[in-house]
Protein backbone atom coordinates (compact mmCIF):
# COMPACT_ATOMS: atom_id res chain seq x y z
CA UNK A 1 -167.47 -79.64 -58.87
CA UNK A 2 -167.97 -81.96 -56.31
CA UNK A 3 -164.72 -84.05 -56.76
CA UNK A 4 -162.96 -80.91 -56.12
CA UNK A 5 -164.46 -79.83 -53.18
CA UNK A 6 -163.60 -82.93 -51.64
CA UNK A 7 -160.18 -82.45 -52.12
CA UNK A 8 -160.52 -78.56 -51.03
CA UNK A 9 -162.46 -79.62 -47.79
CA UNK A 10 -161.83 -81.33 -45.00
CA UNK A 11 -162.56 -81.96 -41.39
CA UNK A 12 -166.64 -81.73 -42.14
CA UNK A 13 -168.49 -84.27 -39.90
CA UNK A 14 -172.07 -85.10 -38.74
CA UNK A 15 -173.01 -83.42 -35.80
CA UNK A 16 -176.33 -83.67 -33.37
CA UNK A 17 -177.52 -80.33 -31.65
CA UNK A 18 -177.70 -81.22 -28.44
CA UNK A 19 -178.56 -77.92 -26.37
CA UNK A 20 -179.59 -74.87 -28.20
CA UNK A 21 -179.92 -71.59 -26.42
CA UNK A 22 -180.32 -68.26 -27.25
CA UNK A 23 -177.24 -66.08 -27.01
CA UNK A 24 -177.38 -63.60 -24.57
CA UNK A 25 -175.57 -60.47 -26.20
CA UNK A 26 -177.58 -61.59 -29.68
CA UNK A 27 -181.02 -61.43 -31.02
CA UNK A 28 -180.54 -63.91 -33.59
CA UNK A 29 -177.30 -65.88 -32.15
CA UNK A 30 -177.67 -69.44 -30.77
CA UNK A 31 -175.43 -71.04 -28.78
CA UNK A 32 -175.55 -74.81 -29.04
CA UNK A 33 -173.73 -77.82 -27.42
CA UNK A 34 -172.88 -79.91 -30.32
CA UNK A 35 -172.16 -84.25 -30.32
CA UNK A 36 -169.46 -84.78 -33.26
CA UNK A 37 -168.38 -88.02 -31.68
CA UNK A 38 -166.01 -87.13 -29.23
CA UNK A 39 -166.03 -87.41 -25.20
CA UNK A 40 -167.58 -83.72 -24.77
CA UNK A 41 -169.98 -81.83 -26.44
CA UNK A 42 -168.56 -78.95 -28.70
CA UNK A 43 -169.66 -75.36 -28.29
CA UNK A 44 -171.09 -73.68 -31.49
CA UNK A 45 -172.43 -70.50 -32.02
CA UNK A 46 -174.99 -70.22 -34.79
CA UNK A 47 -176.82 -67.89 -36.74
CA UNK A 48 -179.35 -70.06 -39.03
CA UNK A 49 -183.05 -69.38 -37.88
CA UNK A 50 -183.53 -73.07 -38.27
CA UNK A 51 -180.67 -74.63 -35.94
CA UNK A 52 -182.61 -76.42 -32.92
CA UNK A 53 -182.52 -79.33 -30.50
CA UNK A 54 -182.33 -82.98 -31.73
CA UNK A 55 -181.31 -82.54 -35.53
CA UNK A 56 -178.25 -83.69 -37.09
CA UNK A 57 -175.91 -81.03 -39.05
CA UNK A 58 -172.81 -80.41 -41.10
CA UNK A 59 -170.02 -79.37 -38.36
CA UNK A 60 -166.99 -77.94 -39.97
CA UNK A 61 -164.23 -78.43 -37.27
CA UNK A 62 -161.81 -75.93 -36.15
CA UNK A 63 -159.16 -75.75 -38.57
CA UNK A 64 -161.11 -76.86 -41.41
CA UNK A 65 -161.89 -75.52 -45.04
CA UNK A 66 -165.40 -75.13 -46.50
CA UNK A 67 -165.90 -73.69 -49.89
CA UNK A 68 -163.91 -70.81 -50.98
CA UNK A 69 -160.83 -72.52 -49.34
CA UNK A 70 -162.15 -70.66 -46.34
CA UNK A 71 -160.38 -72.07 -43.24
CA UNK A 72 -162.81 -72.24 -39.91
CA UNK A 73 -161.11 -71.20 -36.82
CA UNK A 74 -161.62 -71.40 -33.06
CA UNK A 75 -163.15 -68.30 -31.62
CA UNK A 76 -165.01 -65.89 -29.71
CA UNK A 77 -168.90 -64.45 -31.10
CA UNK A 78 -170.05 -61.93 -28.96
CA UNK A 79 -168.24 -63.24 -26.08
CA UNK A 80 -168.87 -66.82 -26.65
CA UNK A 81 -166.71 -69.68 -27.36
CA UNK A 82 -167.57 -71.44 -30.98
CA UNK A 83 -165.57 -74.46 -31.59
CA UNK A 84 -165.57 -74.07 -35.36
CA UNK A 85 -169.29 -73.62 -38.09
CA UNK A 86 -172.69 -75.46 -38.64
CA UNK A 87 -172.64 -75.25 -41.69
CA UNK A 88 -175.43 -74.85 -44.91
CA UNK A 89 -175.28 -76.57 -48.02
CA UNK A 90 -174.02 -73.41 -49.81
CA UNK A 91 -170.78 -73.21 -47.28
CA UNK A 92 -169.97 -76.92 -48.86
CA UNK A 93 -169.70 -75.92 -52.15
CA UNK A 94 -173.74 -76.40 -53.12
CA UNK A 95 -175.29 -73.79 -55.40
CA UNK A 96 -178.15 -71.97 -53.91
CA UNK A 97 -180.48 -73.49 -57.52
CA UNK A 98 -180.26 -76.78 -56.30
CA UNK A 99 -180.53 -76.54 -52.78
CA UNK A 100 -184.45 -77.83 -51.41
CA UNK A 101 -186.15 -74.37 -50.32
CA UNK A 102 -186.94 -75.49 -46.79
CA UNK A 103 -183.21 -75.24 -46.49
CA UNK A 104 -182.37 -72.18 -48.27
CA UNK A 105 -182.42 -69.53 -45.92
CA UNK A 106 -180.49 -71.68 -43.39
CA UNK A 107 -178.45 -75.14 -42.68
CA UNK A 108 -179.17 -78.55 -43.64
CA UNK A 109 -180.65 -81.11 -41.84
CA UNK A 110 -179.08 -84.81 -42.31
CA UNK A 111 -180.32 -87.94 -41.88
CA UNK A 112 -180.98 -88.73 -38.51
CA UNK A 113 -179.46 -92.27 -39.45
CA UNK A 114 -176.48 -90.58 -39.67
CA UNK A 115 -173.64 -91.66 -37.17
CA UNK A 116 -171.92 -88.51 -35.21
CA UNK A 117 -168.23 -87.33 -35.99
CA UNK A 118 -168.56 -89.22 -39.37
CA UNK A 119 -167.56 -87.32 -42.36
CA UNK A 120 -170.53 -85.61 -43.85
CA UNK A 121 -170.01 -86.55 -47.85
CA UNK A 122 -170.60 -90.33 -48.24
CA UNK A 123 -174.23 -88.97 -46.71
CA UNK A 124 -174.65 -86.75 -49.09
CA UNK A 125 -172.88 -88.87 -52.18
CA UNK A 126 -169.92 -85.95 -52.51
CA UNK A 127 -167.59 -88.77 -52.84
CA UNK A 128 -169.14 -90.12 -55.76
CA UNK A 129 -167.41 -89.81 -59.23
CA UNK A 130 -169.58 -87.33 -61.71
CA UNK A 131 -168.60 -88.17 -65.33
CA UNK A 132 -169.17 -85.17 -67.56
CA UNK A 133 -170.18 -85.70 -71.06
CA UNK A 134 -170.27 -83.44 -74.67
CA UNK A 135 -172.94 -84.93 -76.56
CA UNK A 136 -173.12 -84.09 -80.02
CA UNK A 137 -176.59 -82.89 -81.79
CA UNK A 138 -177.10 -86.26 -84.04
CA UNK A 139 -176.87 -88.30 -80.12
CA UNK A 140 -180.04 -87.25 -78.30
CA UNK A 141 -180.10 -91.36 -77.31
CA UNK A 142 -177.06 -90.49 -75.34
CA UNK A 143 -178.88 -87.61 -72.89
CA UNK A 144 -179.93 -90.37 -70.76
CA UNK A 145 -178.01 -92.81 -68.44
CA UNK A 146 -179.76 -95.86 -69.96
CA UNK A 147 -178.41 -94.11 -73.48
CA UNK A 148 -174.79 -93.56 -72.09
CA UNK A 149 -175.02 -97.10 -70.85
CA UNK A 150 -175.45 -99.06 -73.93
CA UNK A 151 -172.84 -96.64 -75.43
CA UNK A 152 -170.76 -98.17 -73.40
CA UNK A 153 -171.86 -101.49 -73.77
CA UNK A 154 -171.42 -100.95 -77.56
CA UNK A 155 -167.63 -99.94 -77.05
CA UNK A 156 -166.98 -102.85 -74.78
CA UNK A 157 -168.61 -105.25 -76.86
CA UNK A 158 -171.64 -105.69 -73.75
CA UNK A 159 -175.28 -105.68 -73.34
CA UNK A 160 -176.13 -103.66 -70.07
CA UNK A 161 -178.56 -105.30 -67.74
CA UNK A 162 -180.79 -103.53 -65.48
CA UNK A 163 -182.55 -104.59 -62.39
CA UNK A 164 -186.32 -102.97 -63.08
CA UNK A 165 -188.76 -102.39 -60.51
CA UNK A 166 -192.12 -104.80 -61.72
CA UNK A 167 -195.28 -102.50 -62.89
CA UNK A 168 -197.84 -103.32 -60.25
CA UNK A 169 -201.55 -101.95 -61.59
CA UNK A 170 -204.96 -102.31 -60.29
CA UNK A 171 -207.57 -103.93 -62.79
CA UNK A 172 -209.52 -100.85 -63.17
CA UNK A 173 -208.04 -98.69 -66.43
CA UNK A 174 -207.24 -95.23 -66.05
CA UNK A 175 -209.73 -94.48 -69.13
CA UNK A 176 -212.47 -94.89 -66.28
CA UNK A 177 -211.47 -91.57 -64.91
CA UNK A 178 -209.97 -89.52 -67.33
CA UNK A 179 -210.05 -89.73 -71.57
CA UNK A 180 -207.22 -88.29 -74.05
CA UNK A 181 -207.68 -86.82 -77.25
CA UNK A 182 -205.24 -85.37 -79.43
CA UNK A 183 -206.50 -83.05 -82.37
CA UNK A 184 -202.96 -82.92 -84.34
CA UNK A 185 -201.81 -86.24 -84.27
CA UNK A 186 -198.76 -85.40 -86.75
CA UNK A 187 -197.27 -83.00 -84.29
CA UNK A 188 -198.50 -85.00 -81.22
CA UNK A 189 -198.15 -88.61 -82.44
CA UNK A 190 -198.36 -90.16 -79.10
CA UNK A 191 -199.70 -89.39 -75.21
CA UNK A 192 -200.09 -91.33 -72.64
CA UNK A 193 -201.46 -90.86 -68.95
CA UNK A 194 -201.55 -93.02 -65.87
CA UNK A 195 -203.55 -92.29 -62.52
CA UNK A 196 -201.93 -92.94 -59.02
CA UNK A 197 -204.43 -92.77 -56.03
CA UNK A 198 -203.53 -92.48 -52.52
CA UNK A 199 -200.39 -90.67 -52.84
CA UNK A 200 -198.57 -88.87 -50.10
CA UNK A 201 -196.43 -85.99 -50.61
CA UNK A 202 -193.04 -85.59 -48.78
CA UNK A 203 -189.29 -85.41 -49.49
CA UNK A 204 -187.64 -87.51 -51.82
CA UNK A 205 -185.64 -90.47 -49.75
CA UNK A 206 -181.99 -88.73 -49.25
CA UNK A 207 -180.16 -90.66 -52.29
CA UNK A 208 -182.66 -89.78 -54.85
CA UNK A 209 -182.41 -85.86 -53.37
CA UNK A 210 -178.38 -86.18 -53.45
CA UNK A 211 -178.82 -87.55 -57.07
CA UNK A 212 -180.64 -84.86 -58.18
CA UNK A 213 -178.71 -82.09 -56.54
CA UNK A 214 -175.78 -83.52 -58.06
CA UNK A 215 -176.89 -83.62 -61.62
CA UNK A 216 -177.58 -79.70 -60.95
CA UNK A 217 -181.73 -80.21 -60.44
CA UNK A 218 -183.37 -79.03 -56.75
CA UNK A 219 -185.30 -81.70 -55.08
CA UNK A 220 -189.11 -80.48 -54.36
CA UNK A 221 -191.08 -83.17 -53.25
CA UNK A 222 -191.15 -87.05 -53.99
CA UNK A 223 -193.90 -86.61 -57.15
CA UNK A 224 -191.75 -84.19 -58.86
CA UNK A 225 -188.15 -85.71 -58.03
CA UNK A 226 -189.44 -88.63 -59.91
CA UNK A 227 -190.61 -87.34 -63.05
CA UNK A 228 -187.05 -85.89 -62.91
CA UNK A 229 -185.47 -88.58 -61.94
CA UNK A 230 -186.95 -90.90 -65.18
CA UNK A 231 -186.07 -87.93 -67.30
CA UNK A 232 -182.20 -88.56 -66.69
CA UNK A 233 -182.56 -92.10 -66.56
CA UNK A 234 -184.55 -92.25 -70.07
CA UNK A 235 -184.41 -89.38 -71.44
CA UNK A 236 -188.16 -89.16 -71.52
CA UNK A 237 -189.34 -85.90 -69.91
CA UNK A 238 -192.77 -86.49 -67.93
CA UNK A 239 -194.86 -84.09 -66.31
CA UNK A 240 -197.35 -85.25 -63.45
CA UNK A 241 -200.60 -83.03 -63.17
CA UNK A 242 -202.88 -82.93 -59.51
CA UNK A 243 -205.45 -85.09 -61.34
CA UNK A 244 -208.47 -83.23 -58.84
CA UNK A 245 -207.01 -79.52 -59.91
CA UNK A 246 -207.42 -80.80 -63.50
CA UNK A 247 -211.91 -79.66 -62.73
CA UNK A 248 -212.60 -82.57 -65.56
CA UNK A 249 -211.84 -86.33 -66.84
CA UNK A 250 -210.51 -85.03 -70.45
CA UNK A 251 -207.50 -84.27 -71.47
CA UNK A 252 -207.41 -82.28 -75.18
CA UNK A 253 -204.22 -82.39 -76.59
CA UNK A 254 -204.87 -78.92 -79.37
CA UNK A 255 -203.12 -75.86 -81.01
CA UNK A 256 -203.62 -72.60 -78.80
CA UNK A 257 -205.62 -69.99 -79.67
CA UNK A 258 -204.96 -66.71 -80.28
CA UNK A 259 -204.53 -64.53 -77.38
CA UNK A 260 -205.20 -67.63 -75.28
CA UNK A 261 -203.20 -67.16 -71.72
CA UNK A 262 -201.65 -69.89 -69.78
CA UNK A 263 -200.00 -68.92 -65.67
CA UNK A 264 -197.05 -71.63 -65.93
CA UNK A 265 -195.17 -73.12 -62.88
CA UNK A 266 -192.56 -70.26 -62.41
CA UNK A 267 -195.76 -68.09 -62.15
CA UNK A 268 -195.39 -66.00 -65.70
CA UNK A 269 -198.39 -65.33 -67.77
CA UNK A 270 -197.86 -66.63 -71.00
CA UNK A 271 -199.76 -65.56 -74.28
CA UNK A 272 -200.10 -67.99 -76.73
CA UNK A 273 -200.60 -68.24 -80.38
CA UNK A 274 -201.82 -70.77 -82.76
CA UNK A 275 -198.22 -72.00 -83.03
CA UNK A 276 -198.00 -73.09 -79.55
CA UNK A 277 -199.02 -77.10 -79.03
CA UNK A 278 -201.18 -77.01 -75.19
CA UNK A 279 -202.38 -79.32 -72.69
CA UNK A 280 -205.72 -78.93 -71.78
CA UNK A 281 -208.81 -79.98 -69.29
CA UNK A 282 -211.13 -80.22 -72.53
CA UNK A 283 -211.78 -76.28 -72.23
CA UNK A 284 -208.75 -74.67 -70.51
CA UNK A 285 -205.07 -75.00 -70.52
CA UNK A 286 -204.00 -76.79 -68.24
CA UNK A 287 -200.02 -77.07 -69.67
CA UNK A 288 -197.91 -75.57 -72.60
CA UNK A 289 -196.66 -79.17 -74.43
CA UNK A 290 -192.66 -79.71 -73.89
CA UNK A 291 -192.32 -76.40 -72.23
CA UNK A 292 -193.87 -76.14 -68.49
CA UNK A 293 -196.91 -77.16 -66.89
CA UNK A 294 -199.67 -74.98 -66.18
CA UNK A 295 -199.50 -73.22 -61.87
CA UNK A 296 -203.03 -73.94 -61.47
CA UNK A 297 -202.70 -77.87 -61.74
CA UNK A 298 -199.12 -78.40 -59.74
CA UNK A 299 -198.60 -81.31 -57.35
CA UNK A 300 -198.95 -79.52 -53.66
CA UNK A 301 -198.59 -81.07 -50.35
CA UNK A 302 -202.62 -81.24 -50.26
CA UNK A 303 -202.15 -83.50 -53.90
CA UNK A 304 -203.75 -87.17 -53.41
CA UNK A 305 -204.36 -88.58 -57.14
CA UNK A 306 -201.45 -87.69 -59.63
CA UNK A 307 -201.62 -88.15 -63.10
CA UNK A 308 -198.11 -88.74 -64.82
CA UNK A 309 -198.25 -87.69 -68.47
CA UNK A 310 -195.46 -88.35 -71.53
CA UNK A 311 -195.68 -87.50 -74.65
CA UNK A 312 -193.93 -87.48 -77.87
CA UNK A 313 -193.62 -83.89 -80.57
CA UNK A 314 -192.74 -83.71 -83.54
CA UNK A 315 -189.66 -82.31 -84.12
CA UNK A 316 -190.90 -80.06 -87.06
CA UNK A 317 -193.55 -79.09 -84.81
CA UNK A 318 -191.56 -78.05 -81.65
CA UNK A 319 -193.13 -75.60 -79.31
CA UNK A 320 -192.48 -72.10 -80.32
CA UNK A 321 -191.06 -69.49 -77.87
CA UNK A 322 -193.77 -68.03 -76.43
CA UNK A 323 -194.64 -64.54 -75.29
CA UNK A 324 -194.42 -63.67 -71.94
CA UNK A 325 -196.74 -61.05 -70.31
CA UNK A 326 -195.14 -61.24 -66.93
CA UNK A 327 -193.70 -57.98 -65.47
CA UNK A 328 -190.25 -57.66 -66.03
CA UNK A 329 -187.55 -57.37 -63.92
CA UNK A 330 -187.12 -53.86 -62.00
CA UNK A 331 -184.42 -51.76 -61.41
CA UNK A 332 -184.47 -50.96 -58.47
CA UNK A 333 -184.04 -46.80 -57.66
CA UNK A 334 -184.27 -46.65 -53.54
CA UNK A 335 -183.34 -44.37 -51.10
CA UNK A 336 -183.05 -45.10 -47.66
CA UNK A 337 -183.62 -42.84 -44.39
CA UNK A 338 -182.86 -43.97 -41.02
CA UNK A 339 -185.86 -43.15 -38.43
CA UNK A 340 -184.07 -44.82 -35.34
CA UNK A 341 -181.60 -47.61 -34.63
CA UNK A 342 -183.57 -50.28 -35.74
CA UNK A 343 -186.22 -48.88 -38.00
CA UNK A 344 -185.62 -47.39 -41.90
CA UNK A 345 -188.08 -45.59 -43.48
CA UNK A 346 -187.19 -46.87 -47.72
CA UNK A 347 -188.60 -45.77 -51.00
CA UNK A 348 -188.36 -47.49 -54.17
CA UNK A 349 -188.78 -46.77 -58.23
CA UNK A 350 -192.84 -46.87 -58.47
CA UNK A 351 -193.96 -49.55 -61.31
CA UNK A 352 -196.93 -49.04 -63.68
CA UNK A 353 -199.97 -50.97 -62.63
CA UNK A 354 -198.08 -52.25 -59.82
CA UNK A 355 -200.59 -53.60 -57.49
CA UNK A 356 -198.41 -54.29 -54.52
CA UNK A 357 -194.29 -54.38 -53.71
CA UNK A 358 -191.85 -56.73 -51.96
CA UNK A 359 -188.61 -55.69 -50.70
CA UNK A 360 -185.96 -57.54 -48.85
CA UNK A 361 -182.74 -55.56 -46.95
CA UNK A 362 -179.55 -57.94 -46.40
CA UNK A 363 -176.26 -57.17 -45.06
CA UNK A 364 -174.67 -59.16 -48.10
CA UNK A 365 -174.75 -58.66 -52.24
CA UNK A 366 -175.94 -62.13 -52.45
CA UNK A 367 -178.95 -61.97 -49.79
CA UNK A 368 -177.56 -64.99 -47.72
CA UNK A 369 -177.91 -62.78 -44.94
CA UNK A 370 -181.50 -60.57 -44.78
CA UNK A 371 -182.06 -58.46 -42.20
CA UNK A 372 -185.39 -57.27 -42.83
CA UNK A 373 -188.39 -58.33 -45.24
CA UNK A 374 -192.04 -56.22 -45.88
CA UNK A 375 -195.19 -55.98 -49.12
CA UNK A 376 -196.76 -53.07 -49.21
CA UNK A 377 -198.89 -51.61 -51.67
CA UNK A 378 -197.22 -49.04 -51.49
CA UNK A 379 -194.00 -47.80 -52.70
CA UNK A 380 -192.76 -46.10 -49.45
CA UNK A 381 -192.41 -48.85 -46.50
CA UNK A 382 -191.19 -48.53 -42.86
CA UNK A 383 -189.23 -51.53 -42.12
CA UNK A 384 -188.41 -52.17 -38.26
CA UNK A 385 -186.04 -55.08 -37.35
CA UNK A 386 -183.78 -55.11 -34.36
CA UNK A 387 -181.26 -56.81 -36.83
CA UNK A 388 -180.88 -53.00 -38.79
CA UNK A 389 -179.02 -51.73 -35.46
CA UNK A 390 -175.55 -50.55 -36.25
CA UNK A 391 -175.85 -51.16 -39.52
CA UNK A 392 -174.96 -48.40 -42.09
CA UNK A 393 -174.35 -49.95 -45.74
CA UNK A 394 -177.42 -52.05 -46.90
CA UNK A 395 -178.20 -54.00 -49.65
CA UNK A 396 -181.90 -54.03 -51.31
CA UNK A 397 -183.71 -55.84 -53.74
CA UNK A 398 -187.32 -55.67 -55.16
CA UNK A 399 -190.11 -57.72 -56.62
CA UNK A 400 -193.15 -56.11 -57.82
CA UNK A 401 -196.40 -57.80 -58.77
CA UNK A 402 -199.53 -57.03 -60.90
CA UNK A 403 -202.66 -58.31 -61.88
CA UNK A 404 -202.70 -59.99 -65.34
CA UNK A 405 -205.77 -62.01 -66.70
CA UNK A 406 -207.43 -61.71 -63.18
CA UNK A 407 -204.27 -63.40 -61.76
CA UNK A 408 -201.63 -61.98 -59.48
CA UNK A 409 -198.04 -62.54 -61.17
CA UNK A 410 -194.95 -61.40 -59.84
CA UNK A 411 -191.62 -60.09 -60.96
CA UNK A 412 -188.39 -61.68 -60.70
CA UNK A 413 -186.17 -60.17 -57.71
CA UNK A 414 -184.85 -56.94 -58.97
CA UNK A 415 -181.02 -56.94 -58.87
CA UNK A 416 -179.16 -56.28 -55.95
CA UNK A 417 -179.14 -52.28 -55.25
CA UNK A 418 -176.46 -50.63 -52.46
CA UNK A 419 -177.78 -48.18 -50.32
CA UNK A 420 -176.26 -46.25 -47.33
CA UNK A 421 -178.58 -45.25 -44.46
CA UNK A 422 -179.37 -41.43 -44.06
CA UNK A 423 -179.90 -39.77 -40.70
């Protein structure tokens, strides 16, 4: 994908917001002098909530193509002169999965290293050649670059080398804070765990983010992007638990009971059975083995001491699908009335045992673009945003949430719904 776009676009260079002010026909407009490397600053008008003095951006020039083979032309917004787009990652081609959440809802900050008026995709490694392989069934050593590599190296008649980073650990074992036992040691033959102390969490540096967004994986934070990272290098998935969230220094490696319930990462309530293999603190579970770790035990930006697990299953004892008691997806059923020019007055489908709603209006199908966000715990909600005026075709979508297990869980957005404003 990223070859092509390439190819497609062109004229898509580093720029530096140097002035940003607001635009004065526009309560969400920016007008900002841009530095793409050139004599004089360009004039841009902007929309992203995030655009701001002293970052660097994607700039795609007058005349230029983004994704969609859409060209960018001079012109007027509102009045103003805009030399051509700052641009997000999804108007480059990038798929809204991938793309790091602080920057989904607007554009993309580069490096600040990055030099002004210079094409934007060395930076972000869209001129690097992705090699896309069929592996067959019987080839699992081949899901991993190190596996591909020595593929390779067979073919060629070559031994790869590989320039490791040395192991550097303190003399105090990690058995001193935390023990492992595993009750089925046919289905879980091995686990290990490490403990790291005085971490800090940030981003990942901008080639391991790149990397990942390439190989189709969002970048979250430098913890996680590295368990990810080692399980396309190796092939070895890993999964790295807040070790002061775990509430004890044992881990219990054991078959789930029945009716047992386990909140995972995407926030589903799962119920387990005693076919399901689970991570736990010695009483609780804390993860559901080669599936998904457990919410209540994720790396945050408050984590300190991680504790990296891996762990090898048995094929003939492979997690089995579990149930989920999540609440499903909604359809949504809303009807809109308008109250004045910027307030609508919308009710949606009501939801058994629905403890609260979300909705979110947008001017587009794909929500790049909302207008206008409320919860209520209700299903009737008065939504007042200056962006509403003049609009008259609307676009909504819902999430609902409920209380499972003593736990809030929430649905999936609810597909996108059209609705046209009623007087």
């Amino acid at each position: 994908m990223k070859i092509m776009m390439k190819i497609i676009m062109k004229k898509i260079v580093v720029g530096e917001v140097k002035e940003c002010v607001p635009h004065p026909d526009s309560d969400h407009l920016s007008i900002c002098q841009v530095d793409i490397g050139e004599d004089e600053l360009s004039q841009i008008v902007c929309g992203a909530p995030n655009v701001k003095v002293g970052i660097k951006v994607i700039v795609a020039l007058p005349n230029s193509r983004i994704a969609g083979n859409v060209k960018i032309k001079k012109g007027k917004m509102r009045g103003q002169v805009s030399n051509g787009m700052i641009c997000s990652l999804q108007e480059i081609g990038y798929s809204d999965s991938v793309i790091p959440k602080e920057y989904a809802e607007g554009i993309y900050y580069m490096p600040q290293e990055a030099v002004n008026g210079d094409p934007v995709f060395p930076y972000l490694d869209m001129d690097d050649s992705i090699i896309e392989l069929s592996i067959t069934p019987n080839r699992a050593d081949a899901l991993s670059m190190r596996g591909v590599a020595y593929e390779v190296g067979a073919i060629y008649r070559q031994t790869p080398t590989f320039d490791d980073e040395k192991l550097v650990e303190s003399s105090r074992p990690a058995s001193d804070k935390i023990q492992v036992e595993v009750e089925d040691k046919e289905a879980v033959p091995a686990y290990q765990i490490r403990i790291i102390e005085g971490v800090r969490i940030q981003p990942s540096p901008q080639w391991l983010q790149n990397l990942l967004m390439n190989e189709g994986i969002r970048p979250i934070n430098n913890v996680v992007d590295v368990t990810n990272y080692i399980l396309l290098l190796f092939g070895q998935p890993l999964h790295a638990f807040d070790y002061d969230k775990l509430k004890s220094k044992e881990i219990l490696v054991r078959r789930a009971k029945e009716n047992e319930t386990l909140v995972t990462l995407d926030g589903e309530s799962r119920e387990l059975t005693t076919d399901n293999l689970v991570i736990t603190n010695g009483k609780e579970p804390v993860a559901l083995a080669g599936v998904m770790g457990g919410l209540d035990s994720e790396i945050t930006n408050e984590t300190t001491t991680v504790a990296p697990t891996t762990k090898a299953i048995s094929t003939t004892a492979a997690p089995a699908t579990v149930k989920k008691t999540t609440v499903k997806k909604t359809t949504v059923k809303a009807t809109a009335k308008k109250l004045s020019s910027n307030k609508v007055k919308l009710s949606v489908k009501k939801v058994a045992g629905a403890s609260k709603y979300a909705v979110q209006i947008s001017t587009t199908k794909n929500f790049k673009k909302v207008v206008a966000k409320k919860t209520s715990k209700k299903a009737v909600f008065t939504v007042k945003s200056k962006k509403l005026k003049g609009k008259k075709k609307l676009y909504v979508r819902v999430k609902v949430y409920k209380k499972v297990n003593g736990k809030t869980v929430a649905s999936q957005w609810s597909k996108a719904t059209k609705i046209r404003l009623k007087k």
